[in-house]
PDB file of N, CA and C in Angstrom:
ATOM      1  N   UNK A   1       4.458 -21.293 -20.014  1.00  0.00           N
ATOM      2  CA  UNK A   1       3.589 -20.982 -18.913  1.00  0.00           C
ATOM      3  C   UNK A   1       2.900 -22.284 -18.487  1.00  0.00           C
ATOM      4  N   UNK A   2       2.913 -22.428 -16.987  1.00  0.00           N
ATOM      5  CA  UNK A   2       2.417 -23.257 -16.569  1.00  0.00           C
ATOM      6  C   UNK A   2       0.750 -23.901 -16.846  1.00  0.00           C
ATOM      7  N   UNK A   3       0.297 -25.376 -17.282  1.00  0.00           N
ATOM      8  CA  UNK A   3      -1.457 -25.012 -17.330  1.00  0.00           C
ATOM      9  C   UNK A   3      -2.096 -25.384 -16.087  1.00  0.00           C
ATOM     10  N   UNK A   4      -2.907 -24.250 -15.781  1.00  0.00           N
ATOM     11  CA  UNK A   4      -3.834 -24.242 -14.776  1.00  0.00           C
ATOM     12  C   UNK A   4      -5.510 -25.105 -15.019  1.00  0.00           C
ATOM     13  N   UNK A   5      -5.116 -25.990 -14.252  1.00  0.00           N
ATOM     14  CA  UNK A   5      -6.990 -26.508 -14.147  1.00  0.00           C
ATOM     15  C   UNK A   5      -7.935 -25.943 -13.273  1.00  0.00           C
ATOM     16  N   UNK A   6      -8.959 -25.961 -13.466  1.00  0.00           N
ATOM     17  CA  UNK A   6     -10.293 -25.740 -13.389  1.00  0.00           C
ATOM     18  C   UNK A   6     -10.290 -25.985 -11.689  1.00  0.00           C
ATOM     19  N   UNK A   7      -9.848 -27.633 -11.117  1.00  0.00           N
ATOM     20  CA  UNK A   7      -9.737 -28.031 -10.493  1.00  0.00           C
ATOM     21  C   UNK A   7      -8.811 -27.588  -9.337  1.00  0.00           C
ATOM     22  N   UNK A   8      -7.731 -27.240  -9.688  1.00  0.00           N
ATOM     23  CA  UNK A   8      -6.781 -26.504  -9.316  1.00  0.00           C
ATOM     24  C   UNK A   8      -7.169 -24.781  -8.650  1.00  0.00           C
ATOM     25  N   UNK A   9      -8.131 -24.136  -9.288  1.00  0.00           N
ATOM     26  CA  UNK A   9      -8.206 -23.283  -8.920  1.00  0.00           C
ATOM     27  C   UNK A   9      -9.641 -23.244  -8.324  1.00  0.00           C
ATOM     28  N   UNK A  10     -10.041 -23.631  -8.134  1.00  0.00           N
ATOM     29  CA  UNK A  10     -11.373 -24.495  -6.947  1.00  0.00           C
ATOM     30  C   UNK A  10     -10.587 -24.526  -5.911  1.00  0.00           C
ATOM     31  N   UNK A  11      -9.343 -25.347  -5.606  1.00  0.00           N
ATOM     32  CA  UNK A  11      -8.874 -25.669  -4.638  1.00  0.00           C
ATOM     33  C   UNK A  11      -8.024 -24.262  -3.887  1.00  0.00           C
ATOM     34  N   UNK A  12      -7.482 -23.556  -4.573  1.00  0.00           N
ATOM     35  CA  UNK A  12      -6.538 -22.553  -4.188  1.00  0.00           C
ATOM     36  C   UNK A  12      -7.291 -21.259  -3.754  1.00  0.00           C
ATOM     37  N   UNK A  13      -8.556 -20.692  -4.822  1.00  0.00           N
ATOM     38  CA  UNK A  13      -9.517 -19.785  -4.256  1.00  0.00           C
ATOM     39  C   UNK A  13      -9.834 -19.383  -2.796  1.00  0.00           C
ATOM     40  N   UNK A  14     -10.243 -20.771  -2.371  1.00  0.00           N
ATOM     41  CA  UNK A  14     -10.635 -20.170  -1.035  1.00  0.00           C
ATOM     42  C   UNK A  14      -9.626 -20.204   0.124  1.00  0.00           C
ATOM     43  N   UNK A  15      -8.178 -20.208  -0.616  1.00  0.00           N
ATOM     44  CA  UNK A  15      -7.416 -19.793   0.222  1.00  0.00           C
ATOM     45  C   UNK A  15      -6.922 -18.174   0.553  1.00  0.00           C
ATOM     46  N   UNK A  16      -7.363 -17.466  -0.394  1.00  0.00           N
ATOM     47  CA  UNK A  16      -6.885 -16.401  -0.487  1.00  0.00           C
ATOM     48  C   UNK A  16      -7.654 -15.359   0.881  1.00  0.00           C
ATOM     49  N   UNK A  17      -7.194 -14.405   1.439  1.00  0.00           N
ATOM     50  CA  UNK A  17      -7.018 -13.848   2.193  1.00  0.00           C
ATOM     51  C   UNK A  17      -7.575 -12.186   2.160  1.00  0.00           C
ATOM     52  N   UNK A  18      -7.931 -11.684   2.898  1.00  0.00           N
ATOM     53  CA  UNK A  18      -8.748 -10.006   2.258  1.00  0.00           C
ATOM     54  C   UNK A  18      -7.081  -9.146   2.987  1.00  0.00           C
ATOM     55  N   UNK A  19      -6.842  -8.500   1.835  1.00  0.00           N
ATOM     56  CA  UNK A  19      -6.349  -7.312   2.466  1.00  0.00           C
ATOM     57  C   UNK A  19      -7.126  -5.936   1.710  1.00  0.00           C
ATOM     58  N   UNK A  20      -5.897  -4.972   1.667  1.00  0.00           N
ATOM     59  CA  UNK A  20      -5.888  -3.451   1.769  1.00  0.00           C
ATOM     60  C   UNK A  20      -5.240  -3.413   0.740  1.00  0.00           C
ATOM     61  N   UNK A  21      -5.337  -2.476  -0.703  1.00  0.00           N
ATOM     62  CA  UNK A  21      -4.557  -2.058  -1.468  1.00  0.00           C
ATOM     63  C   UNK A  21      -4.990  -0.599  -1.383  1.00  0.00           C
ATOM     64  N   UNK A  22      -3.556   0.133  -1.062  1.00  0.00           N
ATOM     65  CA  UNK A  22      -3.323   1.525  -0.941  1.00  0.00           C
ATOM     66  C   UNK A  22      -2.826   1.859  -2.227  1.00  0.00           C
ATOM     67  N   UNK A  23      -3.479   3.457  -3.087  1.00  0.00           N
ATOM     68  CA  UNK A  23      -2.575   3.687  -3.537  1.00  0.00           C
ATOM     69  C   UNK A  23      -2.646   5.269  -3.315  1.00  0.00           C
ATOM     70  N   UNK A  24      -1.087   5.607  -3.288  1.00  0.00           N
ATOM     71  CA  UNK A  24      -1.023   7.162  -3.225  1.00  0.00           C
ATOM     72  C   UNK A  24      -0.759   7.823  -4.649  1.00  0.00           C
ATOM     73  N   UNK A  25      -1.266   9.077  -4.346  1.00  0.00           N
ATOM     74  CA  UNK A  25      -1.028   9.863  -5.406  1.00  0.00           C
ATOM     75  C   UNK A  25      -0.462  11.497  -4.846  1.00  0.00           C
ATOM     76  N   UNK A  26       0.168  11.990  -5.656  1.00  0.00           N
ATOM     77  CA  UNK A  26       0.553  13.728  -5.271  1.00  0.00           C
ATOM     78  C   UNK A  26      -0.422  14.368  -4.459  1.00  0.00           C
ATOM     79  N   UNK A  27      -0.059  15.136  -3.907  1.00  0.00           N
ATOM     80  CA  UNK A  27      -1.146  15.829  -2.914  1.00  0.00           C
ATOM     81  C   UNK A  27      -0.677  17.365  -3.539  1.00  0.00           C
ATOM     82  N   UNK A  28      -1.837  18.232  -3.428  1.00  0.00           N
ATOM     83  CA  UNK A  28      -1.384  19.632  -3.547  1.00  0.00           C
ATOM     84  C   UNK A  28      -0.303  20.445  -3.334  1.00  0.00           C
ATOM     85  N   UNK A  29      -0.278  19.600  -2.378  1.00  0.00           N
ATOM     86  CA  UNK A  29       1.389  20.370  -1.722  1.00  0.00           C
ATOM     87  C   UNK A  29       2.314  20.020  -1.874  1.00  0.00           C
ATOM     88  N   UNK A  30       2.212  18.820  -2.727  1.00  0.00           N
ATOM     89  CA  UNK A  30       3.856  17.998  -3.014  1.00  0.00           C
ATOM     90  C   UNK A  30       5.149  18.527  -3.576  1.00  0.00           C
ATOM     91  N   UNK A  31       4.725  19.703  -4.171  1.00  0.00           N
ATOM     92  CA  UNK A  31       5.783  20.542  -4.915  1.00  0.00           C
ATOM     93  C   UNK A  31       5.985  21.761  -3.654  1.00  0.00           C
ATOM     94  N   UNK A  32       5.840  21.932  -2.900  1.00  0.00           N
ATOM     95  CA  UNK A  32       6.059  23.185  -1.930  1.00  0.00           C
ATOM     96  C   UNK A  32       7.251  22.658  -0.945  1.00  0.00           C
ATOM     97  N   UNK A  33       7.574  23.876  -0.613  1.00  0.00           N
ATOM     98  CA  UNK A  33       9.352  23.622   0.244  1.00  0.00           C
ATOM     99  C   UNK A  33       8.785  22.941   1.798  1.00  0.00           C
ATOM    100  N   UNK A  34       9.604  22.365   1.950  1.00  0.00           N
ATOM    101  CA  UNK A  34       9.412  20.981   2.970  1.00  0.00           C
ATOM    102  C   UNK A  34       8.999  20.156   2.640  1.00  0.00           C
ATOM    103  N   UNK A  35       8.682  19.421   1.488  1.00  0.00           N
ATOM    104  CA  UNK A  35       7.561  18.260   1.379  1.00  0.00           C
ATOM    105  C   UNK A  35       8.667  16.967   1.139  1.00  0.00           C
ATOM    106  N   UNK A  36       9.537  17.231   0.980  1.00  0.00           N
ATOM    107  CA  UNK A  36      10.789  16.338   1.005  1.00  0.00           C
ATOM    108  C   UNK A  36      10.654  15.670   2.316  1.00  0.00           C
ATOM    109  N   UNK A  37      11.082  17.068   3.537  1.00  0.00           N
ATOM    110  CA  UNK A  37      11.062  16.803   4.885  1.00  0.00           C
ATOM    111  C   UNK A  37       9.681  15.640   5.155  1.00  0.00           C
ATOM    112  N   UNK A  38       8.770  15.798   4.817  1.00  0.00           N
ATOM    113  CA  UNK A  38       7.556  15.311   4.951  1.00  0.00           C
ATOM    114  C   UNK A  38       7.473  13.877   4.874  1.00  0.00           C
ATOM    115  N   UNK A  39       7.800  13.916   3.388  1.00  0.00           N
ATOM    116  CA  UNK A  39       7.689  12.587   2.376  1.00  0.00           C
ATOM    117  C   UNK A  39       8.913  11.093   3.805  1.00  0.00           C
ATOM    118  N   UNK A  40      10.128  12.454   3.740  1.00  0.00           N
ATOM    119  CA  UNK A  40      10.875  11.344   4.596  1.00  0.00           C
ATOM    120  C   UNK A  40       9.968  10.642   6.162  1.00  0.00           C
ATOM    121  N   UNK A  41       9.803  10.899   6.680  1.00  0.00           N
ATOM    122  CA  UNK A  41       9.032  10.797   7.900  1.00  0.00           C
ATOM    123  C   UNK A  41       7.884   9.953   7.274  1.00  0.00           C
ATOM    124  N   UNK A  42       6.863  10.431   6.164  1.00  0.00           N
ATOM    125  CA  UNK A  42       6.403   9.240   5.978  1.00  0.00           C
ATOM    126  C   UNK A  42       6.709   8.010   5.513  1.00  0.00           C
ATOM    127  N   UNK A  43       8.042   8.115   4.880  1.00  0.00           N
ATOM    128  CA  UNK A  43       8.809   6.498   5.270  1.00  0.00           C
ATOM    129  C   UNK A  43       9.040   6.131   6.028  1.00  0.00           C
ATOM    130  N   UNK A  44       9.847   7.324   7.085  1.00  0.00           N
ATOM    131  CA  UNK A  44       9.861   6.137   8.365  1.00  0.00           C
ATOM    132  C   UNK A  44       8.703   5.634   9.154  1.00  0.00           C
ATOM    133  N   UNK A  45       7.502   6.182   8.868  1.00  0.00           N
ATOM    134  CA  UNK A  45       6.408   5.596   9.503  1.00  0.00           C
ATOM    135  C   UNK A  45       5.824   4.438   8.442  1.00  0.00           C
ATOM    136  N   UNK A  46       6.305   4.203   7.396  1.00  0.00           N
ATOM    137  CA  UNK A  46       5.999   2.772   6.669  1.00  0.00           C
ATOM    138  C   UNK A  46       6.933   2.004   7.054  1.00  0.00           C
ATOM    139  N   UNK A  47       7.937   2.551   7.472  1.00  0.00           N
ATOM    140  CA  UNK A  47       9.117   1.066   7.695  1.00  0.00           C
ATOM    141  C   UNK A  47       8.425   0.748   9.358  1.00  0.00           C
ATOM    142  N   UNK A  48       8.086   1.466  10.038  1.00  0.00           N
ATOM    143  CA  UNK A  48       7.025   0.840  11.566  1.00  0.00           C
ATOM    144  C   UNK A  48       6.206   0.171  10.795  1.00  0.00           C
ATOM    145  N   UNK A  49       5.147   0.563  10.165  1.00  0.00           N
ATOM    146  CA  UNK A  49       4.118  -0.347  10.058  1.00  0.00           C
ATOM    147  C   UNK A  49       4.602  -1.702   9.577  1.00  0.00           C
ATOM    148  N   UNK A  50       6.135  -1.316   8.555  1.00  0.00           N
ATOM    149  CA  UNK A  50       6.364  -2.591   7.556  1.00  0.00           C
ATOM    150  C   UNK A  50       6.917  -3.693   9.207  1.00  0.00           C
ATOM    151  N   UNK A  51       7.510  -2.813   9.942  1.00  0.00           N
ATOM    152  CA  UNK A  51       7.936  -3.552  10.984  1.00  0.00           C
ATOM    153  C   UNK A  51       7.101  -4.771  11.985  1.00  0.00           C
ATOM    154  N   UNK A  52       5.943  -3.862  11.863  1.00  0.00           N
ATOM    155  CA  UNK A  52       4.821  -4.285  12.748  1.00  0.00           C
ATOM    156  C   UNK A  52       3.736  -5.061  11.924  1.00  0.00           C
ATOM    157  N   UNK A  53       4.492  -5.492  10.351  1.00  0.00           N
ATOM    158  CA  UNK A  53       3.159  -6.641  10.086  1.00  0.00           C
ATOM    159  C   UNK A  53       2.181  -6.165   9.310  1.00  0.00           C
ATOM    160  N   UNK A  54       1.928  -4.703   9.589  1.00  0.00           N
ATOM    161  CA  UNK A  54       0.722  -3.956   8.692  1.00  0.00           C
ATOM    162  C   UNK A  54       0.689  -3.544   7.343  1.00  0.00           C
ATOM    163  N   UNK A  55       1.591  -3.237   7.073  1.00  0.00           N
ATOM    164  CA  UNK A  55       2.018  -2.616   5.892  1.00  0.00           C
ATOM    165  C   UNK A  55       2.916  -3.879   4.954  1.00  0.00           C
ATOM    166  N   UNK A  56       2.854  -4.754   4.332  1.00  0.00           N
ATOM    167  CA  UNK A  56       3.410  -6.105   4.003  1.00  0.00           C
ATOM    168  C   UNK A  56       4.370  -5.794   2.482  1.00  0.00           C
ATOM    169  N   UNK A  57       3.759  -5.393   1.494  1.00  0.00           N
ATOM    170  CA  UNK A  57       3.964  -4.566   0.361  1.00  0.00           C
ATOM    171  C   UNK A  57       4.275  -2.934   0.265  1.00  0.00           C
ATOM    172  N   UNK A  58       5.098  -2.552  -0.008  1.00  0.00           N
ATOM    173  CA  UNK A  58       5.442  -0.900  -0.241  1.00  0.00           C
ATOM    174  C   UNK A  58       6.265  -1.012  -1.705  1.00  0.00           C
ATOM    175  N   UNK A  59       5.787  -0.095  -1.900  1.00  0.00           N
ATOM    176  CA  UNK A  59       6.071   0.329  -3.239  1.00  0.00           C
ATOM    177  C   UNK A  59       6.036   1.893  -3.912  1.00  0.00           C
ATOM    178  N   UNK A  60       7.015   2.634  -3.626  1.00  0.00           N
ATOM    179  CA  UNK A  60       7.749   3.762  -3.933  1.00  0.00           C
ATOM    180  C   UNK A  60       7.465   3.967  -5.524  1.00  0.00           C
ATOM    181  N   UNK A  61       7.010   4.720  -5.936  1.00  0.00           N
ATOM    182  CA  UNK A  61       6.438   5.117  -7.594  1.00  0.00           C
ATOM    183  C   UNK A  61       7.467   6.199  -7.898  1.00  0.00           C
ATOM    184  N   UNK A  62       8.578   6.305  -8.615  1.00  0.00           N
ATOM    185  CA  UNK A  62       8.633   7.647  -8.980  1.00  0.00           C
ATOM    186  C   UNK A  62       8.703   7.720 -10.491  1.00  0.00           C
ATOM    187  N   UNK A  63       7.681   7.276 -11.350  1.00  0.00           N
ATOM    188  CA  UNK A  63       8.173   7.395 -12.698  1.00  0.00           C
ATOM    189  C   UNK A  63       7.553   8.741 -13.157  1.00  0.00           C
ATOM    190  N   UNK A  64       6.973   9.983 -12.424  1.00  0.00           N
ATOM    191  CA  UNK A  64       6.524  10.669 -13.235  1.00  0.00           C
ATOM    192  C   UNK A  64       4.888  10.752 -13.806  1.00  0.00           C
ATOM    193  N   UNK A  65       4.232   9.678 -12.902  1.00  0.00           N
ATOM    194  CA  UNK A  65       2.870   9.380 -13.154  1.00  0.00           C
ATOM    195  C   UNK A  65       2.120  10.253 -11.946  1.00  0.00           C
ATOM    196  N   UNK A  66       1.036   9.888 -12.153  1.00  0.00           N
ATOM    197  CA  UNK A  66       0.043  10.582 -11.110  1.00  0.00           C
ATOM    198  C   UNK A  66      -0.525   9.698  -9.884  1.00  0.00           C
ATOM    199  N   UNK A  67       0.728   8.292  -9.938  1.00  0.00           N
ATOM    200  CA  UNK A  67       1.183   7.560  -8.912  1.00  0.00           C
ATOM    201  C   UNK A  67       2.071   7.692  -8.274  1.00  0.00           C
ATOM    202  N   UNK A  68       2.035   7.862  -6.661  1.00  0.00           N
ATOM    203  CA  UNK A  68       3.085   8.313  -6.018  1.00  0.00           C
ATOM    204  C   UNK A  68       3.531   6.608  -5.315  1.00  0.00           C
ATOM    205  N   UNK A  69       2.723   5.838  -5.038  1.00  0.00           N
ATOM    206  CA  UNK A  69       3.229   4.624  -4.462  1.00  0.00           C
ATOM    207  C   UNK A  69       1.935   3.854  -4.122  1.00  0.00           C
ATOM    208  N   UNK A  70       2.258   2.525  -3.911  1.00  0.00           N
ATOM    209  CA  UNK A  70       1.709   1.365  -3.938  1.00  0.00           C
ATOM    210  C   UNK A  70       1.670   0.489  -2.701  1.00  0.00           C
ATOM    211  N   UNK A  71       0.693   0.490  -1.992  1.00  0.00           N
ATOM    212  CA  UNK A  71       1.137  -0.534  -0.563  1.00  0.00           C
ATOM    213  C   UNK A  71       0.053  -1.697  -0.242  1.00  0.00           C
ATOM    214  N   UNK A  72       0.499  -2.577  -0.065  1.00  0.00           N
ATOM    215  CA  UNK A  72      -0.420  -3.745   0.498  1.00  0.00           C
ATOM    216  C   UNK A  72      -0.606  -4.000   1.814  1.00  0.00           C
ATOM    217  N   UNK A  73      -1.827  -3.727   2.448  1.00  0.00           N
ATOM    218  CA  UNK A  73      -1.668  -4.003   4.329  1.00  0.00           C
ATOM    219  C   UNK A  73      -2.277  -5.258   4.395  1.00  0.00           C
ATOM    220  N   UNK A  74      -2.116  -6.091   5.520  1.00  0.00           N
ATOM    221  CA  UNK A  74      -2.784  -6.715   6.449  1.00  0.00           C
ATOM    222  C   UNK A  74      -3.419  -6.304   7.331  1.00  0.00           C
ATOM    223  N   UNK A  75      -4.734  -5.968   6.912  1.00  0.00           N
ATOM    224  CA  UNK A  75      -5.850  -4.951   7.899  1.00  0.00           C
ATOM    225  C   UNK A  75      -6.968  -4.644   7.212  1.00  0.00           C
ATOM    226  N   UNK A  76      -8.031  -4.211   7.387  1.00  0.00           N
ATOM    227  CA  UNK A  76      -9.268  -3.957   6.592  1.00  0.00           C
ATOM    228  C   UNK A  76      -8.816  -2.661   6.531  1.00  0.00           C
ATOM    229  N   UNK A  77      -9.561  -2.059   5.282  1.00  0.00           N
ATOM    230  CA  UNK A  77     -10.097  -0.978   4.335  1.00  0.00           C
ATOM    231  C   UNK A  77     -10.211   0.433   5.928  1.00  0.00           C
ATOM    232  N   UNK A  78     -11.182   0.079   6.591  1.00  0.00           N
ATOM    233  CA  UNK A  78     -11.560   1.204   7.715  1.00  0.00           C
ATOM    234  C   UNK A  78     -10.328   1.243   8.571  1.00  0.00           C
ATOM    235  N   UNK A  79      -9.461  -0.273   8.842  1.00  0.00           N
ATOM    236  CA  UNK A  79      -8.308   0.297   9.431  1.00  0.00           C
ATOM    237  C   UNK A  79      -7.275   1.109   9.011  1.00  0.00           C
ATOM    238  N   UNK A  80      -7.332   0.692   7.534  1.00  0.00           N
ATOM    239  CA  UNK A  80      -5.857   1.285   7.021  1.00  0.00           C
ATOM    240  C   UNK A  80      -6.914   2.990   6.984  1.00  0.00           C
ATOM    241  N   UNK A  81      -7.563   3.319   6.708  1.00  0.00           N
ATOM    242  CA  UNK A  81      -7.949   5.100   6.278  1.00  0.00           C
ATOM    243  C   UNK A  81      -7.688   5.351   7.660  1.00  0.00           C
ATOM    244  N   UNK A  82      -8.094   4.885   8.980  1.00  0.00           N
ATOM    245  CA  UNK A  82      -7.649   5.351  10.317  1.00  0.00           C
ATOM    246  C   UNK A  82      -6.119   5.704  10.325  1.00  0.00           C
ATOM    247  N   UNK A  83      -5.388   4.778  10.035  1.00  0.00           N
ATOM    248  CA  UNK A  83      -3.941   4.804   9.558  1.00  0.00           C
ATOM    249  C   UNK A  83      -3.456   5.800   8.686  1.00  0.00           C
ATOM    250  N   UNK A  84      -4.197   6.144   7.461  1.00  0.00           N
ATOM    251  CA  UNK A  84      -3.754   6.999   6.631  1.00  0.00           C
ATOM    252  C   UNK A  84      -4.026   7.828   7.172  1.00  0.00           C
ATOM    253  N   UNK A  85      -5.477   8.259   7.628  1.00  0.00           N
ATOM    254  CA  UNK A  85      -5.421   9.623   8.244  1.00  0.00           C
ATOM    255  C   UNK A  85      -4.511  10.108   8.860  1.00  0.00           C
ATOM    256  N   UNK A  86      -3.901   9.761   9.548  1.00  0.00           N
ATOM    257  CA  UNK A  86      -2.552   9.845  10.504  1.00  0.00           C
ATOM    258  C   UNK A  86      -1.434  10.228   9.868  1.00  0.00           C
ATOM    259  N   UNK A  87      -1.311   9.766   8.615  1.00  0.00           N
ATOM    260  CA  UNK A  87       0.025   9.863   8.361  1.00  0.00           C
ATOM    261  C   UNK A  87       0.463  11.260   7.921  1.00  0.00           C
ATOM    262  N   UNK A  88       2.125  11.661   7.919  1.00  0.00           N
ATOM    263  CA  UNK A  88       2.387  13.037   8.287  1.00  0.00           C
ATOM    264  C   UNK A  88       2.629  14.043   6.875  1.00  0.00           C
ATOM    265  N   UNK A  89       2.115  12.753   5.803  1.00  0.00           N
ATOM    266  CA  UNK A  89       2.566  13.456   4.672  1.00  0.00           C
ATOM    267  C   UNK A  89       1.113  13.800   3.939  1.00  0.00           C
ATOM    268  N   UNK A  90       0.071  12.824   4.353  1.00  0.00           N
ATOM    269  CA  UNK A  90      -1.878  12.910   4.700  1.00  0.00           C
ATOM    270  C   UNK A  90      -1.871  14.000   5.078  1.00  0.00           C
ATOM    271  N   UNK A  91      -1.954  14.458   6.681  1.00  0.00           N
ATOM    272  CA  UNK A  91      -2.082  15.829   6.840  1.00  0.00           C
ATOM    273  C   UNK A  91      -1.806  16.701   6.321  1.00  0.00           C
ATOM    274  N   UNK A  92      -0.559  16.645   6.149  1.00  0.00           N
ATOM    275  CA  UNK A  92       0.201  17.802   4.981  1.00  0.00           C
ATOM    276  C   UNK A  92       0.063  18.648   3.689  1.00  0.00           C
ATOM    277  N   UNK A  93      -0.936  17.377   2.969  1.00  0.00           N
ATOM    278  CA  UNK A  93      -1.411  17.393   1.934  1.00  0.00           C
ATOM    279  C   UNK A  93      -0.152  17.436   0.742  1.00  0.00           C
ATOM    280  N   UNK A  94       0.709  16.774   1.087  1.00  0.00           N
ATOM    281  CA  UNK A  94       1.329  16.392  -0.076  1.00  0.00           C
ATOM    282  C   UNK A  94       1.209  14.782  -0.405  1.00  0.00           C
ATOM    283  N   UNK A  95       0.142  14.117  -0.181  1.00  0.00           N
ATOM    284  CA  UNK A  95       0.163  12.824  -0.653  1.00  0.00           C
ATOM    285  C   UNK A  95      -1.368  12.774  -0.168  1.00  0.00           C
ATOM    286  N   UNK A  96      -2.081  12.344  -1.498  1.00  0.00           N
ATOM    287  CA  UNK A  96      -3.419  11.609  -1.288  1.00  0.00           C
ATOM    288  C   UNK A  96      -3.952   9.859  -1.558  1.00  0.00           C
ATOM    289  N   UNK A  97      -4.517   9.978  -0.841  1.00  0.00           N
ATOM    290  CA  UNK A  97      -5.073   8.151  -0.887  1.00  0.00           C
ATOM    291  C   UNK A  97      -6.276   7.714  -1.516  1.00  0.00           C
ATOM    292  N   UNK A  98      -6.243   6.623  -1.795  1.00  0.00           N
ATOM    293  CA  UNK A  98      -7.292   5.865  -2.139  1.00  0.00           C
ATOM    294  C   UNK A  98      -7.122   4.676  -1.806  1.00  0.00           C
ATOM    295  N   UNK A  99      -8.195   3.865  -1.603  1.00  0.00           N
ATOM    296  CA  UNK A  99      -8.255   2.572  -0.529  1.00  0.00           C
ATOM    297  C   UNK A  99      -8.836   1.457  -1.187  1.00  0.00           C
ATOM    298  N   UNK A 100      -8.352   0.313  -1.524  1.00  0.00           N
ATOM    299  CA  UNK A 100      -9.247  -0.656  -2.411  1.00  0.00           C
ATOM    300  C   UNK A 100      -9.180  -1.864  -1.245  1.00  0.00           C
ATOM    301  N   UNK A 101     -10.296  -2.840  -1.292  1.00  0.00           N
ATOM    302  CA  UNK A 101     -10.373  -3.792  -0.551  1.00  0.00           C
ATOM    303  C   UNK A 101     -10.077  -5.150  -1.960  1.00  0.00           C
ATOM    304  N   UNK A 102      -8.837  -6.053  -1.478  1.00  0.00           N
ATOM    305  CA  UNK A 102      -8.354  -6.686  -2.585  1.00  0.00           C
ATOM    306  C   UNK A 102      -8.448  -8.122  -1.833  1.00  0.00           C
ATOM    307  N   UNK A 103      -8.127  -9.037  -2.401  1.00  0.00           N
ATOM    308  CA  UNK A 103      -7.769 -10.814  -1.905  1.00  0.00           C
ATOM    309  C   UNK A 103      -6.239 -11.014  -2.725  1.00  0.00           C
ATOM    310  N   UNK A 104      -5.585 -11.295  -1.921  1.00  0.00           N
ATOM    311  CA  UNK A 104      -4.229 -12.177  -2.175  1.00  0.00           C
ATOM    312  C   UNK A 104      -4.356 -13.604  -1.235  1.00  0.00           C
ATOM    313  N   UNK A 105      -3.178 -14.387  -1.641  1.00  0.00           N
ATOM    314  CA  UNK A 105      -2.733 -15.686  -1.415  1.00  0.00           C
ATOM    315  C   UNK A 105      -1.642 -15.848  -0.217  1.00  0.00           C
ATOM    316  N   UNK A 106      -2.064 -15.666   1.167  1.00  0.00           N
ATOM    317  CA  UNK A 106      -1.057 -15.501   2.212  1.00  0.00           C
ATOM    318  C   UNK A 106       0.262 -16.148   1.851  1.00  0.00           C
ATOM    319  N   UNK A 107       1.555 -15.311   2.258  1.00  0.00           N
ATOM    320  CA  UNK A 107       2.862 -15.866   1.758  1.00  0.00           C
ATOM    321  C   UNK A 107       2.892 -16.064   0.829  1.00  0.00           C
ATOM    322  N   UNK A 108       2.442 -14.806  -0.151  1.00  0.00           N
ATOM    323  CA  UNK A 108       2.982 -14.465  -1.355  1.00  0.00           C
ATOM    324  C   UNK A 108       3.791 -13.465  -1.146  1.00  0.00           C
ATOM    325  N   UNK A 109       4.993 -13.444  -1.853  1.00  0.00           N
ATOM    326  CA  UNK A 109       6.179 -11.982  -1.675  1.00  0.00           C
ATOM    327  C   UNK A 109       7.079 -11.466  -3.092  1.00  0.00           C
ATOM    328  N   UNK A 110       6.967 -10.842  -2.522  1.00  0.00           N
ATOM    329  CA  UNK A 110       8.136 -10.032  -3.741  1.00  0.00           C
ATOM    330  C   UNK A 110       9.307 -11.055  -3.805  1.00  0.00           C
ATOM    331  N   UNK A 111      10.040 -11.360  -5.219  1.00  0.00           N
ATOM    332  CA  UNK A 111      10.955 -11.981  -5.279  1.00  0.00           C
ATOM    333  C   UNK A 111      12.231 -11.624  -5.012  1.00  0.00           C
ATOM    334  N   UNK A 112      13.147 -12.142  -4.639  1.00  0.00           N
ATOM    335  CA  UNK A 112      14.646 -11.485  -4.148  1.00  0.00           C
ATOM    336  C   UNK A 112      15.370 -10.991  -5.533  1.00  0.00           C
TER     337      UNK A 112
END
């Protein structure tokens, strides 16, 4: 592992950037007939947002936890719940949210 100085991270800190960490969890209704139908549509409305810049990180959970998925936006905290509210699997109540306000390091990404 690489060693990090003191100095080093003085310098890099105030580069970091505010986003949005989403995470979903099961909604009441997640087990009821259609929620499949549901769930799909709210992917395709993450692959828009992923399209449009907002949504930067997605992350699909299915191990069986009381995590349904993981997303990182570019947007404040009040934008993304405007956003979630919206979404078709939100209404539905087969997927609930919670909203954390986080800092990452712009042009950081998932590795290939």
């Amino acid at each position: 592992m690489k060693t990090i100085t003191d100095e080093y991270m003085r310098e890099m800190l105030p580069t970091t950037k505010n986003y949005c960490l989403l995470i979903l969890k099961p909604g009441p209704r997640r087990n009821e007939p259609g929620a499949d139908k549901i769930i799909w549509e709210h992917g395709r409305r993450n692959f828009a947002l992923r399209a449009d810049g907002i949504l930067v990180i997605v992350c699909p959970v299915g191990d069986g936890s009381d995590v349904a998925g993981v997303g990182i936006f570019n947007a404040s905290v009040e934008e993304v719940d405007r956003l979630m509210r919206d979404d078709p699997a939100v209404k539905a109540g087969v997927l609930l949210y919670e909203l954390h306000s986080c800092r990452s390091f712009p042009g950081d990404q998932l590795p290939k």
